[in-house]
C-alpha atoms as a PDB file:
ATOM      1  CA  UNK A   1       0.000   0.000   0.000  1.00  0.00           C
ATOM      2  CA  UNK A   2       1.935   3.172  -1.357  1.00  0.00           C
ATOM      3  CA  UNK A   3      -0.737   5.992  -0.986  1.00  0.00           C
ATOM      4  CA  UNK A   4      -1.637   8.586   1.700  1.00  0.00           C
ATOM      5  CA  UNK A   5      -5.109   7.755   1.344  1.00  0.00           C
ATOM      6  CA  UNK A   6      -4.719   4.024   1.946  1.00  0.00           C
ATOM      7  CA  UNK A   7      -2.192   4.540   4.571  1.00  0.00           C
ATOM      8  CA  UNK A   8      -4.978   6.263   6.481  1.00  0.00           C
ATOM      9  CA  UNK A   9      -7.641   3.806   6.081  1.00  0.00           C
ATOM     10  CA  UNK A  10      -5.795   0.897   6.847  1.00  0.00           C
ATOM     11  CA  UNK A  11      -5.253   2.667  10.164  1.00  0.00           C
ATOM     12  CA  UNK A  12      -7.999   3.637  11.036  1.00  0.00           C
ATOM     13  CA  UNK A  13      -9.654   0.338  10.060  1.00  0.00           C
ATOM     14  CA  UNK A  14      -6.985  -1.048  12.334  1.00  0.00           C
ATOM     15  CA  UNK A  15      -7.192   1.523  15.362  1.00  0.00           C
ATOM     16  CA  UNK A  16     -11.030   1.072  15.357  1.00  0.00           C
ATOM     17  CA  UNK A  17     -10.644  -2.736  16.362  1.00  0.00           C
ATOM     18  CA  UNK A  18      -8.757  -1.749  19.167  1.00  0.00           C
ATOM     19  CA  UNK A  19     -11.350  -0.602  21.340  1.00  0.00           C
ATOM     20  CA  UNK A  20     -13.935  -2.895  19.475  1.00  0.00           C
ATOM     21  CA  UNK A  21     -11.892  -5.896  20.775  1.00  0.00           C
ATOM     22  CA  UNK A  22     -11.138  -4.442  23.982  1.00  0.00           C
ATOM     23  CA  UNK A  23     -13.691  -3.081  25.381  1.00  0.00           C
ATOM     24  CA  UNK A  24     -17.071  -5.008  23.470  1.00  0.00           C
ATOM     25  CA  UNK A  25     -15.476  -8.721  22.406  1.00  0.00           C
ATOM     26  CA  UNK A  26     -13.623  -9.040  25.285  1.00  0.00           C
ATOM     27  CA  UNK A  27     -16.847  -9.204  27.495  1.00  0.00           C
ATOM     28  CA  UNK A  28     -17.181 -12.534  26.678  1.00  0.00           C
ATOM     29  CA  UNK A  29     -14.616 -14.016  28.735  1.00  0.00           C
ATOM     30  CA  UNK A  30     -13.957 -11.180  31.508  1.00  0.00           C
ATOM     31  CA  UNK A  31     -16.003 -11.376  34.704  1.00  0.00           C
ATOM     32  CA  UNK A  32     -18.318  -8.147  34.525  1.00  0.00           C
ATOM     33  CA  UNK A  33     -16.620  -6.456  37.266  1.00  0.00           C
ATOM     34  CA  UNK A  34     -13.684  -6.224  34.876  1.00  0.00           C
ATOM     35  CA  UNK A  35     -15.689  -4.504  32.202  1.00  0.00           C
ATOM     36  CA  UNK A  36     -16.221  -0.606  32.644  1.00  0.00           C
ATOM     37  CA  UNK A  37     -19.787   0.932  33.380  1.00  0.00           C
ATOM     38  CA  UNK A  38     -20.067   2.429  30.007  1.00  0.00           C
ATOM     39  CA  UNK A  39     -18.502  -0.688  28.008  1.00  0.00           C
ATOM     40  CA  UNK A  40     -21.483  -2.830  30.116  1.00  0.00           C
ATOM     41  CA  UNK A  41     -24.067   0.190  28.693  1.00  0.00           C
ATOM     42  CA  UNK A  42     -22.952  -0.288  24.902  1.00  0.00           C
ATOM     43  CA  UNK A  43     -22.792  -4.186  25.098  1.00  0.00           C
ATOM     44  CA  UNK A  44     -26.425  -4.288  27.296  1.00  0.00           C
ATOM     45  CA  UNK A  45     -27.625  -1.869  24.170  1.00  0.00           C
ATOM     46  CA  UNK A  46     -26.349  -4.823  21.702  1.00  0.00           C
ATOM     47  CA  UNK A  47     -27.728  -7.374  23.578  1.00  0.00           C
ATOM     48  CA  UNK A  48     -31.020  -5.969  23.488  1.00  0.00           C
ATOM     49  CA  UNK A  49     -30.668  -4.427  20.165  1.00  0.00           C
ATOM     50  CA  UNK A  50     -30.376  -6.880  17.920  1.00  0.00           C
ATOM     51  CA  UNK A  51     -30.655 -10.076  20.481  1.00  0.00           C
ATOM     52  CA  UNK A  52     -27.711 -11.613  18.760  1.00  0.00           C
ATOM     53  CA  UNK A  53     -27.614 -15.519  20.248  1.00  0.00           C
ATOM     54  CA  UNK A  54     -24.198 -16.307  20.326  1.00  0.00           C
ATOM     55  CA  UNK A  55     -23.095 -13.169  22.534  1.00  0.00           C
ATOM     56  CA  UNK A  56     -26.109 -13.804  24.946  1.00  0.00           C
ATOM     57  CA  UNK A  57     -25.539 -18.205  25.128  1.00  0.00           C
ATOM     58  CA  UNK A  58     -21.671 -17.507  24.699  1.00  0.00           C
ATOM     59  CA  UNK A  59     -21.036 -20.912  23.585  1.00  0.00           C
ATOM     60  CA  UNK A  60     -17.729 -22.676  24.627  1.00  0.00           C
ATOM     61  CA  UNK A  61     -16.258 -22.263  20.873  1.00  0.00           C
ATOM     62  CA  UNK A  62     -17.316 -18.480  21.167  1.00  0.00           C
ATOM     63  CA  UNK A  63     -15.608 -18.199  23.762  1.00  0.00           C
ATOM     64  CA  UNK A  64     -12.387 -19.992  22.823  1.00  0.00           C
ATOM     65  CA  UNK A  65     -12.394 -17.734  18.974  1.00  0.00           C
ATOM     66  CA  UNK A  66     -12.691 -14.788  20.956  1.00  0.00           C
ATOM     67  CA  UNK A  67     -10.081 -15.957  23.124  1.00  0.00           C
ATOM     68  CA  UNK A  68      -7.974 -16.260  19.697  1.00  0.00           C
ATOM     69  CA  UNK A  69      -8.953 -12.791  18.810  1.00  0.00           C
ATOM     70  CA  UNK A  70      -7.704 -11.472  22.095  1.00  0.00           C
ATOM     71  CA  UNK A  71      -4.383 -13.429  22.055  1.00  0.00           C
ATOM     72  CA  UNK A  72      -3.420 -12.525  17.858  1.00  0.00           C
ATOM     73  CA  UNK A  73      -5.275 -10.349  16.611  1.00  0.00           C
ATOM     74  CA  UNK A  74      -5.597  -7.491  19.129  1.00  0.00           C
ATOM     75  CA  UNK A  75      -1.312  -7.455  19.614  1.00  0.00           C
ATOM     76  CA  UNK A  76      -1.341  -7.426  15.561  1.00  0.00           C
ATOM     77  CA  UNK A  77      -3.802  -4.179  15.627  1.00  0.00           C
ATOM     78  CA  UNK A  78      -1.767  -2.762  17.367  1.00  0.00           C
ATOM     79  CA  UNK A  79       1.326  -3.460  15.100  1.00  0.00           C
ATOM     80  CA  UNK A  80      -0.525  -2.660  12.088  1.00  0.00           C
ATOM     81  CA  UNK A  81      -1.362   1.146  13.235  1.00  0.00           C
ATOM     82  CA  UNK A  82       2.065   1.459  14.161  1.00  0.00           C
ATOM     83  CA  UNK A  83       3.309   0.386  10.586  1.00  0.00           C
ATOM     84  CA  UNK A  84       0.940   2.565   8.915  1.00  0.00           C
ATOM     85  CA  UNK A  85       1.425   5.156  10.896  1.00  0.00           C
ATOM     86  CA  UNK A  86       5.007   5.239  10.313  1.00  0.00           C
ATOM     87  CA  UNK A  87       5.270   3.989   6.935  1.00  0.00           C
ATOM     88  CA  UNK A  88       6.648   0.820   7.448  1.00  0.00           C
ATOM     89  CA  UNK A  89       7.375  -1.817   4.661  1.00  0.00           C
ATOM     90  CA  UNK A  90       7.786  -4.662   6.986  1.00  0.00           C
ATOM     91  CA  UNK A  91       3.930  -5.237   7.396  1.00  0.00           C
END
């Protein structure tokens, strides 16, 4: 990717999943008094929203991709801003 314009998409694509992962996905495996009042708020407002089954059941395989998620891709997020940000050619 050699343009300015791509550079900046690809990170903010990248920076958006940061919180995303953090703060929303992540409240499948943390106990809730890990989570933060207004991260509850936004995933209570999913829940309800569009009363999507696998966040509410949180099967075991759920669990263990968003566990996967948590462990690669959040780490790589971060690494990807930080290559676009500074122009790197190594990602």
């Amino acid at each position: 990717v050699s343009t300015p314009i791509a550079h900046t998409v690809f990170t903010f694509f990248f920076a958006a999943h940061i919180p995303t992962t953090a703060l929303l996905d992540l409240q499948i495996l943390l106990p809730e008094r890990y989570v933060p009042t207004f991260a509850k708020t936004v995933w209570q407002f999913y829940l309800e929203t569009f009363k999507d089954p696998l966040c509410i059941t949180k099967p075991l395989w759920m669990k263990t991709l968003v566990g996967a998620e948590v462990a690669f891709q959040l780490p790589y997020f971060f690494a990807a801003v930080y290559a676009f940000r500074t122009r790197g050619n190594w990602i």
